[in-house]
N, C-alpha and C. Protein backbone atom coordinates (compact mmCIF):
# COMPACT_ATOMS: atom_id res chain seq x y z
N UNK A 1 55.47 -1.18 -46.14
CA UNK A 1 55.93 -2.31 -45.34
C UNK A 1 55.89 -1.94 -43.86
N UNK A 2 55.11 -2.72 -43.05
CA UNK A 2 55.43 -3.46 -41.74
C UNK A 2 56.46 -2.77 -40.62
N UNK A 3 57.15 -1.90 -40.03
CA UNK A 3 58.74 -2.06 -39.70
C UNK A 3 58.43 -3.07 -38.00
N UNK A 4 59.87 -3.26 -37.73
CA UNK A 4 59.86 -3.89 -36.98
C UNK A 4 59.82 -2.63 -35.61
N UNK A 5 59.34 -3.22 -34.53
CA UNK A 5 59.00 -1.94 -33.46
C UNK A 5 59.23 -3.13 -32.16
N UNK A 6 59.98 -2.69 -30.79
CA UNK A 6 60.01 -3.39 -29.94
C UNK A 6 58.49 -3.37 -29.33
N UNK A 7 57.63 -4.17 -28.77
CA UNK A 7 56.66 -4.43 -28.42
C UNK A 7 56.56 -5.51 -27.08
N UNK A 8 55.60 -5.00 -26.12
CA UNK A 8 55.90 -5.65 -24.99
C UNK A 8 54.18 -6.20 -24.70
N UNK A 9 54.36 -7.94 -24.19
CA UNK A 9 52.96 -8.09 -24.71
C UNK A 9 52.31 -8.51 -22.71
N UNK A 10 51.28 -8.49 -22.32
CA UNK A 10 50.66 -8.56 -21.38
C UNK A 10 49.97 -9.63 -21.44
N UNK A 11 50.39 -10.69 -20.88
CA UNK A 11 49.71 -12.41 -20.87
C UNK A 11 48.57 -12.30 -20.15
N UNK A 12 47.56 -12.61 -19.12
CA UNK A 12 47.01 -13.17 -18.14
C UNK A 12 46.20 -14.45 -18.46
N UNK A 13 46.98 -15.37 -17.40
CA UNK A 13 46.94 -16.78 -17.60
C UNK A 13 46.44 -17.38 -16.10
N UNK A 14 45.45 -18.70 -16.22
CA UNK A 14 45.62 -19.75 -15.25
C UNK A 14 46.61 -19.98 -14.68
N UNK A 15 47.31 -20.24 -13.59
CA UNK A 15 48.44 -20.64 -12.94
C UNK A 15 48.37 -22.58 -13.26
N UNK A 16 48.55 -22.65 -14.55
CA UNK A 16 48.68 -24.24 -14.67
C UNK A 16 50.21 -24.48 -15.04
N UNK A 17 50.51 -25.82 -15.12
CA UNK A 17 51.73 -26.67 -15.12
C UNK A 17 52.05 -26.57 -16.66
N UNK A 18 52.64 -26.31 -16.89
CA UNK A 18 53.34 -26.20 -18.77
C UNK A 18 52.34 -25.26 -19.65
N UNK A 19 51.79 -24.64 -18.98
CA UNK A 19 51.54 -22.92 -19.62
C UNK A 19 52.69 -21.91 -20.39
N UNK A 20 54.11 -22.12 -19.10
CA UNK A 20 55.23 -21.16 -20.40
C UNK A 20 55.25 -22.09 -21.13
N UNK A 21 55.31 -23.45 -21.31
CA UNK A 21 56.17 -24.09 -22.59
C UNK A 21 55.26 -24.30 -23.93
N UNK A 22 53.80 -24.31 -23.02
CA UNK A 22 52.81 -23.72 -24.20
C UNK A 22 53.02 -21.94 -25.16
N UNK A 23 53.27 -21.22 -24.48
CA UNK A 23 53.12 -19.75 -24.73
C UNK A 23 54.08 -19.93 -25.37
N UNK A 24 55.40 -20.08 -25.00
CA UNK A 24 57.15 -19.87 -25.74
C UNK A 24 56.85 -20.56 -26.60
N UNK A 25 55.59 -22.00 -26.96
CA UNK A 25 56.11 -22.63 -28.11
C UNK A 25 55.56 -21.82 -29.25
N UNK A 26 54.41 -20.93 -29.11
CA UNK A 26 53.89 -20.11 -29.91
C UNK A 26 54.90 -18.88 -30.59
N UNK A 27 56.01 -18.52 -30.03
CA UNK A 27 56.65 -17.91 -30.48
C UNK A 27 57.84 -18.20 -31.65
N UNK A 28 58.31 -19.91 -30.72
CA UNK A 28 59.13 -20.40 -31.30
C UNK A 28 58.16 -20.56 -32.59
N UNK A 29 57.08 -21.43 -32.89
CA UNK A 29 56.61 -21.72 -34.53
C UNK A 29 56.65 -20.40 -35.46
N UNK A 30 56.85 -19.28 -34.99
CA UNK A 30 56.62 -18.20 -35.42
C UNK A 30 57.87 -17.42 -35.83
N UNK A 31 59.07 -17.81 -35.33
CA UNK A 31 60.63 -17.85 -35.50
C UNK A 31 60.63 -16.32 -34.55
N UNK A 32 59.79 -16.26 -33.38
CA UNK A 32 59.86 -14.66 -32.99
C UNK A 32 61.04 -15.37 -31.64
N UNK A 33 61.93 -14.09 -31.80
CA UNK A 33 62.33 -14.62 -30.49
C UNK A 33 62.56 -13.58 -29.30
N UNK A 34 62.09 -14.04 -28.45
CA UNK A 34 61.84 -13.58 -26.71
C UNK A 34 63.22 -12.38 -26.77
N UNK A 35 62.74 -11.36 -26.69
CA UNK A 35 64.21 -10.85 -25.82
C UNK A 35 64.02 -10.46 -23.88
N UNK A 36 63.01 -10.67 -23.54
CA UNK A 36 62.61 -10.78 -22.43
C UNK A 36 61.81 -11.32 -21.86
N UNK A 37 61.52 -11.68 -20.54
CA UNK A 37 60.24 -12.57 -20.35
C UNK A 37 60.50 -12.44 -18.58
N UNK A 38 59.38 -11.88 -18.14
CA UNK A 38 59.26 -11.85 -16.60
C UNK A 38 57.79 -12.40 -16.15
N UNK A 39 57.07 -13.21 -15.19
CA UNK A 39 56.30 -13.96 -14.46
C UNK A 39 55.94 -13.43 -13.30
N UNK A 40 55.03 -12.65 -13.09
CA UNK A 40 54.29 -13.03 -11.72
C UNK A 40 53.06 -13.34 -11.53
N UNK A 41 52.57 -12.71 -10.23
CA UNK A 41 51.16 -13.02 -9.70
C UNK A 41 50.57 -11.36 -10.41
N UNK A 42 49.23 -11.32 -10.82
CA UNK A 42 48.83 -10.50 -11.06
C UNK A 42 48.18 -9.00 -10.01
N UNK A 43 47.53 -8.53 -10.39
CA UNK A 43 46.25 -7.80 -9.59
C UNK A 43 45.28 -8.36 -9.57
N UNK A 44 45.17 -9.70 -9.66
CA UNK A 44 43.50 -10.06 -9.70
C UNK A 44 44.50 -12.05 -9.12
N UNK A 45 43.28 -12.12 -7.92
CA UNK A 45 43.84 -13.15 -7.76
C UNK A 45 43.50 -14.42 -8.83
N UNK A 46 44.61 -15.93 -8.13
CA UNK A 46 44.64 -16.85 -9.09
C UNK A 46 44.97 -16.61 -10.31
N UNK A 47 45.75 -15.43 -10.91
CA UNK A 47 45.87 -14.92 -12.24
C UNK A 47 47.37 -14.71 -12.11
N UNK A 48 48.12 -15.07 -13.32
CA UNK A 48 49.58 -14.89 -13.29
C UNK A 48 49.53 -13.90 -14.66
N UNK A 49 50.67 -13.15 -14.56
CA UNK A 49 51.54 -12.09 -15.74
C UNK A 49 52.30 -12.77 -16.23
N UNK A 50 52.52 -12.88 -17.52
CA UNK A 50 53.76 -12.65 -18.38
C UNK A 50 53.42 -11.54 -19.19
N UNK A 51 55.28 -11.21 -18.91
CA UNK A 51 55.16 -9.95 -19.86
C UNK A 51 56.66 -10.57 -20.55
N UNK A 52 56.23 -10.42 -22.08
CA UNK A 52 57.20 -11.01 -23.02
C UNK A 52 57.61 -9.87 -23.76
N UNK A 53 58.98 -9.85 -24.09
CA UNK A 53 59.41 -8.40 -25.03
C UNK A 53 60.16 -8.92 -26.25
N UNK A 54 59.48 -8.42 -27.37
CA UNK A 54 59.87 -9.24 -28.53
C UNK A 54 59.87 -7.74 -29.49
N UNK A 55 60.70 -8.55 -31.00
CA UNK A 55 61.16 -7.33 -31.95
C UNK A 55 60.24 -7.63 -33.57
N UNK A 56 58.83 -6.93 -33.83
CA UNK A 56 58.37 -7.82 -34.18
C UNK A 56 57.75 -6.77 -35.01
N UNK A 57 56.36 -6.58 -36.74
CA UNK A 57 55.67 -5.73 -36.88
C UNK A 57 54.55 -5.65 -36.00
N UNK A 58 54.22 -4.59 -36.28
CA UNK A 58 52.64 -4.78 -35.71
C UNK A 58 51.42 -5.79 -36.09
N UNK A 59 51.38 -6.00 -37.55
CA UNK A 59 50.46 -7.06 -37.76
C UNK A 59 51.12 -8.66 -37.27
N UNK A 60 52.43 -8.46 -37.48
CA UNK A 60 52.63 -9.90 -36.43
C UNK A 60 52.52 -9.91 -34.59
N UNK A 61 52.52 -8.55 -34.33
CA UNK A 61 51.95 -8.45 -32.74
C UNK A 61 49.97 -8.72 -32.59
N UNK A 62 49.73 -8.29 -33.83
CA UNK A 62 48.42 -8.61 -33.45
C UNK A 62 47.84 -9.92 -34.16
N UNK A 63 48.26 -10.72 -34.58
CA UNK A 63 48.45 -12.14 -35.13
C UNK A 63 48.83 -12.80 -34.03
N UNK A 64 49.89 -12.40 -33.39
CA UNK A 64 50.13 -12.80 -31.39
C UNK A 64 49.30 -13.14 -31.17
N UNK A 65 48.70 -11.94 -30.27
CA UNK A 65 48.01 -11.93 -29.42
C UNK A 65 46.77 -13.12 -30.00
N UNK A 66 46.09 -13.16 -30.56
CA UNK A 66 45.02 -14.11 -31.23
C UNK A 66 45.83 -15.68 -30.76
N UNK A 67 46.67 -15.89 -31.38
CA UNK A 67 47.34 -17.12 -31.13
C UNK A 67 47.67 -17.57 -30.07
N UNK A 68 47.64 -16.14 -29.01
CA UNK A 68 48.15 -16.52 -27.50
C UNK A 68 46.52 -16.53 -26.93
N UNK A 69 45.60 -15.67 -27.11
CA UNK A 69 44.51 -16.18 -26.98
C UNK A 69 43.57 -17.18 -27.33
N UNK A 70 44.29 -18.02 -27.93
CA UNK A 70 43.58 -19.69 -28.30
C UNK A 70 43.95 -20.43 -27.05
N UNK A 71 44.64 -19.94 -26.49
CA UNK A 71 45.67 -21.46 -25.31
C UNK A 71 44.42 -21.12 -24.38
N UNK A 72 44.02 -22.01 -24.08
CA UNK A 72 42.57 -22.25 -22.96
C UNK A 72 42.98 -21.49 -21.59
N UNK A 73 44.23 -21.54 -21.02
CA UNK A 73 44.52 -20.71 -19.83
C UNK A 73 44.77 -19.54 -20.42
N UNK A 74 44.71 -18.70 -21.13
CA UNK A 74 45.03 -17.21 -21.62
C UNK A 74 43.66 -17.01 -21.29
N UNK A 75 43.87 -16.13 -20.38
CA UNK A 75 42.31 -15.21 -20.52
C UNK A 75 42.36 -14.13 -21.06
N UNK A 76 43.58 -13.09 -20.87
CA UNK A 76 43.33 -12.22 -22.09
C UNK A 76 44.78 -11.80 -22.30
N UNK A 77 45.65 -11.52 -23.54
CA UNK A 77 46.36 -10.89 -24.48
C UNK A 77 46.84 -9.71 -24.62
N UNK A 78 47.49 -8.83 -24.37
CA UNK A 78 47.48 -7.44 -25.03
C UNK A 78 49.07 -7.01 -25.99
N UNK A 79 49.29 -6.12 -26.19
CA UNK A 79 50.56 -5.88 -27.10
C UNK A 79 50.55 -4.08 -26.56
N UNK A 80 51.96 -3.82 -26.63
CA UNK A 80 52.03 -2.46 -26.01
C UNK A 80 53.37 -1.86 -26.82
N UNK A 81 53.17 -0.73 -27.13
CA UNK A 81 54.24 0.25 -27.54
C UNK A 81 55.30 0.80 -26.33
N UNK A 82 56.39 0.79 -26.81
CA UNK A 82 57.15 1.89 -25.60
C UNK A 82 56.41 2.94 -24.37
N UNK A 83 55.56 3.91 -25.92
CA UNK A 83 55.16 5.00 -25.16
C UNK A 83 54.34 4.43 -24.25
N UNK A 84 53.46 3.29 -24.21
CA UNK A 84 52.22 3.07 -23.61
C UNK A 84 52.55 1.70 -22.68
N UNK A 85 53.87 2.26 -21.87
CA UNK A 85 54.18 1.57 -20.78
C UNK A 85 55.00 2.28 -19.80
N UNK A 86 55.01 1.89 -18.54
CA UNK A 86 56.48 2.55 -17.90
C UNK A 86 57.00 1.21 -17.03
N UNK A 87 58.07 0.79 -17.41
CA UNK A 87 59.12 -0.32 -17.53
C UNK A 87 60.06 0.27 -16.32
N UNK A 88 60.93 -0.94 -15.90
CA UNK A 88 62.04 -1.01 -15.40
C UNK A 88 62.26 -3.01 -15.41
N UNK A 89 63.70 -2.94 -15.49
CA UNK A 89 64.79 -4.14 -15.51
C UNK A 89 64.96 -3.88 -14.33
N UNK A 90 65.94 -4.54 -13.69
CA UNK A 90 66.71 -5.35 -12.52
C UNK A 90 67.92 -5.80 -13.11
N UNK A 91 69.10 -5.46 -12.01
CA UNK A 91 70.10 -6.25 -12.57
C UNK A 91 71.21 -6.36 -11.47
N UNK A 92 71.52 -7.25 -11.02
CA UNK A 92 73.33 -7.50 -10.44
C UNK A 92 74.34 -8.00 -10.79
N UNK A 93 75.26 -7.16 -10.28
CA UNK A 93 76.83 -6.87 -10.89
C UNK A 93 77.31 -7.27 -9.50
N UNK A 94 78.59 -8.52 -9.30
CA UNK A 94 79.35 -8.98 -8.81
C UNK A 94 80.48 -8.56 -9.30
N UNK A 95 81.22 -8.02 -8.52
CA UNK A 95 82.58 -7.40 -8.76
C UNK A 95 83.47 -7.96 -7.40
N UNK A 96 84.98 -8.22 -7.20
CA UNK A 96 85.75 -8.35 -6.57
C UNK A 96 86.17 -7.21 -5.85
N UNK A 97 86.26 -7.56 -4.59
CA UNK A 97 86.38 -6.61 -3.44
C UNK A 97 87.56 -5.41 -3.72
N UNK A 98 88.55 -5.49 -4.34
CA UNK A 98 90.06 -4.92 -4.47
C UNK A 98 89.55 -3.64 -5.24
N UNK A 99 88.11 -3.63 -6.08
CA UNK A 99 87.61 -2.51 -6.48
C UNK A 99 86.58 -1.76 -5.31
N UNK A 100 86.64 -2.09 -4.42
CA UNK A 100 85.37 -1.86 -3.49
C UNK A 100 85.25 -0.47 -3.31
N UNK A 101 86.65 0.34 -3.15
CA UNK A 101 86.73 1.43 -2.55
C UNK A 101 87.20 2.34 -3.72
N UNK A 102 87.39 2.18 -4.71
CA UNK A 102 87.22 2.63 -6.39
C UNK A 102 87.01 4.09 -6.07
N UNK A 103 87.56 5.17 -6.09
CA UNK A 103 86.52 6.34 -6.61
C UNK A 103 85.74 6.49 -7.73
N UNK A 104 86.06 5.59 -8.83
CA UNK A 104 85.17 5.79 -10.34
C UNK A 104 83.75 4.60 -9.96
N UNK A 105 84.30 4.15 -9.28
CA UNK A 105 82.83 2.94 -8.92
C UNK A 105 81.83 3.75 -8.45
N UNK A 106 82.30 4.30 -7.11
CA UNK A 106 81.58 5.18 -6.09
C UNK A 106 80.91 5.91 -6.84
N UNK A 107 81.68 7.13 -7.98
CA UNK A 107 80.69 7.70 -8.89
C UNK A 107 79.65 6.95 -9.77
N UNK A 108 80.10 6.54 -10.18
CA UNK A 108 79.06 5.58 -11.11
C UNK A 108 77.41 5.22 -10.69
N UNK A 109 78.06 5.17 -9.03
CA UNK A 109 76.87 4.63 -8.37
C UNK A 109 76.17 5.96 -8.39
N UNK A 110 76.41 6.86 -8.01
CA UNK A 110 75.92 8.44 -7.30
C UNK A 110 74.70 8.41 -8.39
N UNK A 111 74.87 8.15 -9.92
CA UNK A 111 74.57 8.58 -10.65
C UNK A 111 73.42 7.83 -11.44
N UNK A 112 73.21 6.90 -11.06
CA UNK A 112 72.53 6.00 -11.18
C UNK A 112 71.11 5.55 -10.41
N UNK A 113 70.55 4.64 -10.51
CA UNK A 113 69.59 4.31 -9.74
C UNK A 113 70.02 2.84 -9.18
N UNK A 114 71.61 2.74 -8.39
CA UNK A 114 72.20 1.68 -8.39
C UNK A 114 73.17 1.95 -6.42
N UNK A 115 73.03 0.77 -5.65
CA UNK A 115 73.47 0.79 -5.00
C UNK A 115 74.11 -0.86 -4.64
N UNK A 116 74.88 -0.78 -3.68
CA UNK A 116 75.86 -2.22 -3.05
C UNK A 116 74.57 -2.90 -2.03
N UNK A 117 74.42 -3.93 -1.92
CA UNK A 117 73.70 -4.64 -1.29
C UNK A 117 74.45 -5.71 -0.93
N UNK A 118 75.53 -6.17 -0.92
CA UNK A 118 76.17 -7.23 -0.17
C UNK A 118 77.13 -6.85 -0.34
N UNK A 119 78.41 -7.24 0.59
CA UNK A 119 79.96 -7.03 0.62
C UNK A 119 80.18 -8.40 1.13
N UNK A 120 81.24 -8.83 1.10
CA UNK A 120 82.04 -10.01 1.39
C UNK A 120 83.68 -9.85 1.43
N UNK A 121 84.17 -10.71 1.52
CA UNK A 121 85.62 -10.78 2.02
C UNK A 121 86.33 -10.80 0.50
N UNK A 122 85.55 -11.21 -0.80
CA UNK A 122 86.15 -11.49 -1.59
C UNK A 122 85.41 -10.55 -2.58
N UNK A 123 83.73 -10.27 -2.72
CA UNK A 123 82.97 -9.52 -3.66
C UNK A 123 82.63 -8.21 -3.18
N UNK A 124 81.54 -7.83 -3.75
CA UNK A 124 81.03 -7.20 -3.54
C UNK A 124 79.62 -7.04 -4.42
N UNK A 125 78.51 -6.52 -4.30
CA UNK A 125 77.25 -6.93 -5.22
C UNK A 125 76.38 -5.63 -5.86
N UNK A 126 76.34 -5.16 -6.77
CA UNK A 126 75.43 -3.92 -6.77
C UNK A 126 74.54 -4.72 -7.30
N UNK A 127 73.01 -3.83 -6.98
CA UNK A 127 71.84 -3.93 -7.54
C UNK A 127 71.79 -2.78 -8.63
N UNK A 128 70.89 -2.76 -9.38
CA UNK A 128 70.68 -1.46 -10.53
C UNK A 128 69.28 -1.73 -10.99
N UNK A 129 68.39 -0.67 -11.20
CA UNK A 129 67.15 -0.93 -11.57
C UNK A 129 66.91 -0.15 -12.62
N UNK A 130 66.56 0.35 -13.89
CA UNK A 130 65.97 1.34 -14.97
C UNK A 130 65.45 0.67 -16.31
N UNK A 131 65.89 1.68 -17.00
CA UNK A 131 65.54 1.35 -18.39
C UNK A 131 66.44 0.23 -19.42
N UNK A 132 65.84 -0.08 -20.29
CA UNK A 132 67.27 -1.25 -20.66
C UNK A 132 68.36 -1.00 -20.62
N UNK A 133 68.11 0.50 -21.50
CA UNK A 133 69.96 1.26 -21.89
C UNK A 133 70.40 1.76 -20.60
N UNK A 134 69.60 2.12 -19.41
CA UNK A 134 70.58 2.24 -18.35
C UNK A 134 71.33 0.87 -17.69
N UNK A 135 70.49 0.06 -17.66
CA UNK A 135 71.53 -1.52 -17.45
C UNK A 135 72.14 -1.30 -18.26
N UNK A 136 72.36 -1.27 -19.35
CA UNK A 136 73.43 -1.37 -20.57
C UNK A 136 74.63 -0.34 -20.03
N UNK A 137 74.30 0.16 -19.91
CA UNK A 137 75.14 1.70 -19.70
C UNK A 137 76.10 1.26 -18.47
N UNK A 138 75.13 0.60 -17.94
CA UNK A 138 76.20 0.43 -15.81
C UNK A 138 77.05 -0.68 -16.68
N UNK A 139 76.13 -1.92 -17.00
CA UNK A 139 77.02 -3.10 -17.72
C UNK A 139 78.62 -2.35 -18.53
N UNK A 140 78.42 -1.50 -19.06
CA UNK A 140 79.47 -0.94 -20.15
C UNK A 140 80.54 -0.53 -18.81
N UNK A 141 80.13 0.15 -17.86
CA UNK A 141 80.88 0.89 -17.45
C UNK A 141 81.51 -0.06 -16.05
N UNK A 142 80.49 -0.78 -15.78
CA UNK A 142 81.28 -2.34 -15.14
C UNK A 142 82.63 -3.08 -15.47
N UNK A 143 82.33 -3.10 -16.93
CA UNK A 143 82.94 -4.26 -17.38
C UNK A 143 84.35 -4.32 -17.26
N UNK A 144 85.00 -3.22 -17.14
CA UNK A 144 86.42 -3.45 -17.66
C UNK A 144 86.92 -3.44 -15.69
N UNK A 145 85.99 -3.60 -14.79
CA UNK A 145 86.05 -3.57 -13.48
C UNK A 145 86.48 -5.60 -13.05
N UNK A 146 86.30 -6.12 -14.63
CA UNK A 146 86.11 -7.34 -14.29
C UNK A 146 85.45 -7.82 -13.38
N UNK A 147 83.78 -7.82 -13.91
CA UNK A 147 82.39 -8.52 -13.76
C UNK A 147 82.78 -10.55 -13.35
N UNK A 148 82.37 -10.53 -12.35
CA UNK A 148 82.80 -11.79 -11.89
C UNK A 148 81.70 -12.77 -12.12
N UNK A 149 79.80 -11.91 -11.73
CA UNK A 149 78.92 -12.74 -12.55
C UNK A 149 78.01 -11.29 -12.45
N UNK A 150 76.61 -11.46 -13.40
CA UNK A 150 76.08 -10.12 -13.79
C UNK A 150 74.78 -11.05 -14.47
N UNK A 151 73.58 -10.60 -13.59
CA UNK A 151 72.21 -11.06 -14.30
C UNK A 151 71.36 -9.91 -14.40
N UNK A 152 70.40 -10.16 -15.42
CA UNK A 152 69.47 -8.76 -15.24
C UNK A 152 67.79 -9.65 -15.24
N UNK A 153 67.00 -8.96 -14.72
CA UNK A 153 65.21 -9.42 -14.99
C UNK A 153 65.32 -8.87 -16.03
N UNK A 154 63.77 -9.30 -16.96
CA UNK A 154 63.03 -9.26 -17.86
C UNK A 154 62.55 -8.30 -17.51
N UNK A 155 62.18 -7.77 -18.29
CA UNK A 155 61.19 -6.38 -18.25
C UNK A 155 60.38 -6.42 -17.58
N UNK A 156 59.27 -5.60 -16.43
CA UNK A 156 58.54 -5.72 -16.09
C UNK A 156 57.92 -4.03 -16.12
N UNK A 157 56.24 -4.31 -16.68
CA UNK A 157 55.68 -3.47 -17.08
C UNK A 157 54.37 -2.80 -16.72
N UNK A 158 54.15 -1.77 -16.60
CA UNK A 158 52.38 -1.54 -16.56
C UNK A 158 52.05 -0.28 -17.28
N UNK A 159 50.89 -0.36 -17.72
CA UNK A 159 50.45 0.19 -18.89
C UNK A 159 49.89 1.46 -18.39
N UNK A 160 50.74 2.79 -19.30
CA UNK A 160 49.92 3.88 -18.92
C UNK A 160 48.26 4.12 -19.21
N UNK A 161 48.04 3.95 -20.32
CA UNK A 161 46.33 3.87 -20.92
C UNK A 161 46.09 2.76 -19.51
N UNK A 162 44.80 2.51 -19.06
CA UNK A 162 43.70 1.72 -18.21
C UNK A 162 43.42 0.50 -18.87
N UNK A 163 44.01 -0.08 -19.07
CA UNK A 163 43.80 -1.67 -19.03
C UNK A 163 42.89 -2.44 -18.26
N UNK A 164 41.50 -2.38 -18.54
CA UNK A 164 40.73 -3.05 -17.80
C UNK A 164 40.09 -4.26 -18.16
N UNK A 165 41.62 -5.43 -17.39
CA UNK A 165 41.14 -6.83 -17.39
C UNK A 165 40.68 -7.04 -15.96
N UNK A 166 40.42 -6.52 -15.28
CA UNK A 166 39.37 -6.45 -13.86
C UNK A 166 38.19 -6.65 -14.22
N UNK A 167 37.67 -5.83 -14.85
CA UNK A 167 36.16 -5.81 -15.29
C UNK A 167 35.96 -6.99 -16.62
N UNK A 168 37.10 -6.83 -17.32
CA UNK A 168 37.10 -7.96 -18.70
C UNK A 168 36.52 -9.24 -17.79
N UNK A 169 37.35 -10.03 -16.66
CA UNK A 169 37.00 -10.86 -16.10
C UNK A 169 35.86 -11.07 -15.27
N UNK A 170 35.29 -9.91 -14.93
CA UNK A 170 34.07 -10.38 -14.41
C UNK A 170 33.14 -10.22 -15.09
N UNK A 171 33.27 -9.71 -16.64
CA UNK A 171 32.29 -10.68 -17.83
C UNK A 171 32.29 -11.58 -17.97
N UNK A 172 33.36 -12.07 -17.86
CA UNK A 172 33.64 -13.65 -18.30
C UNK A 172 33.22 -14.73 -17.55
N UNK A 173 33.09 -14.47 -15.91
CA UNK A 173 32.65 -15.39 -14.46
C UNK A 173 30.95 -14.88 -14.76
């Protein structure tokens, strides 16, 4: 049997109008569900990224990709293992000022890949950037600081192996 393996997949798409709600609906018929999803502009102009992170086997990652390569703006597909990426999240933590000057905060930060980027009269804001479980980890050690609001990005990824949709596309033109 199959096991399930986190897998992170590499979109490149047309920049058209209801492209995600095309892509997400492919997941939804499929009962897969998103645990991440980040959007930009690519390395190659007029070309946008999604990178989607889903919990899935391998023959249903490569059953994906095929399905995401039918949608007329997909130009090309890929699926990626842990090892054969290097990742980082994003995340901010809003906390109330009365902790500002914390010595256990202050450490927390030292130790991390996490610093304050706004202060106010009432907050205060860290940024944090790593691996999932290090957001997880600051989140854990936040929390009982009473988190006032706290968002993180989607994964965003690039592939150690050479991924060459540069050249893929200028077969295709």
């Amino acid at each position: 049997m199959d096991t399930i393996t986190n897998y992170t997949f590499s979109v490149y798409t047309e920049n058209n109008v209801g492209i995600l709600n095309r892509l997400s609906a492919i997941f939804l018929k499929r009962h897969i569900n998103i645990e991440s999803m980040a959007v930009s502009k690519s390395e190659i102009d007029n070309v946008h990224r999604f990178t989607f992170v889903v919990n899935i086997t391998e023959v249903q990652a490569y059953k994906l990709v095929g399905q995401l390569e039918k949608q007329i703006e997909v130009i090309r597909a890929f699926y990626h293992t842990l090892d054969e990426i290097i990742y980082h999240e994003t995340a901010l933590f809003k906390i109330s000022n009365e902790h500002l000057y914390d010595e256990n905060i202050q450490n927390k930060l030292k130790f991390r890949r996490a610093h304050i980027i706004s202060i106010t009269e009432r907050y205060f804001v860290i940024e944090a950037s790593g691996l999932k479980e290090d957001i997880d980890n600051m989140y854990d050690k936040l929390k009982p600081y009473g988190l006032l609001q706290f968002v993180r990005s989607g994964r965003i990824a690039i592939t150690k192996p050479k991924m060459a949709i540069s050249e893929l596309l200028q077969e295709i033109n």
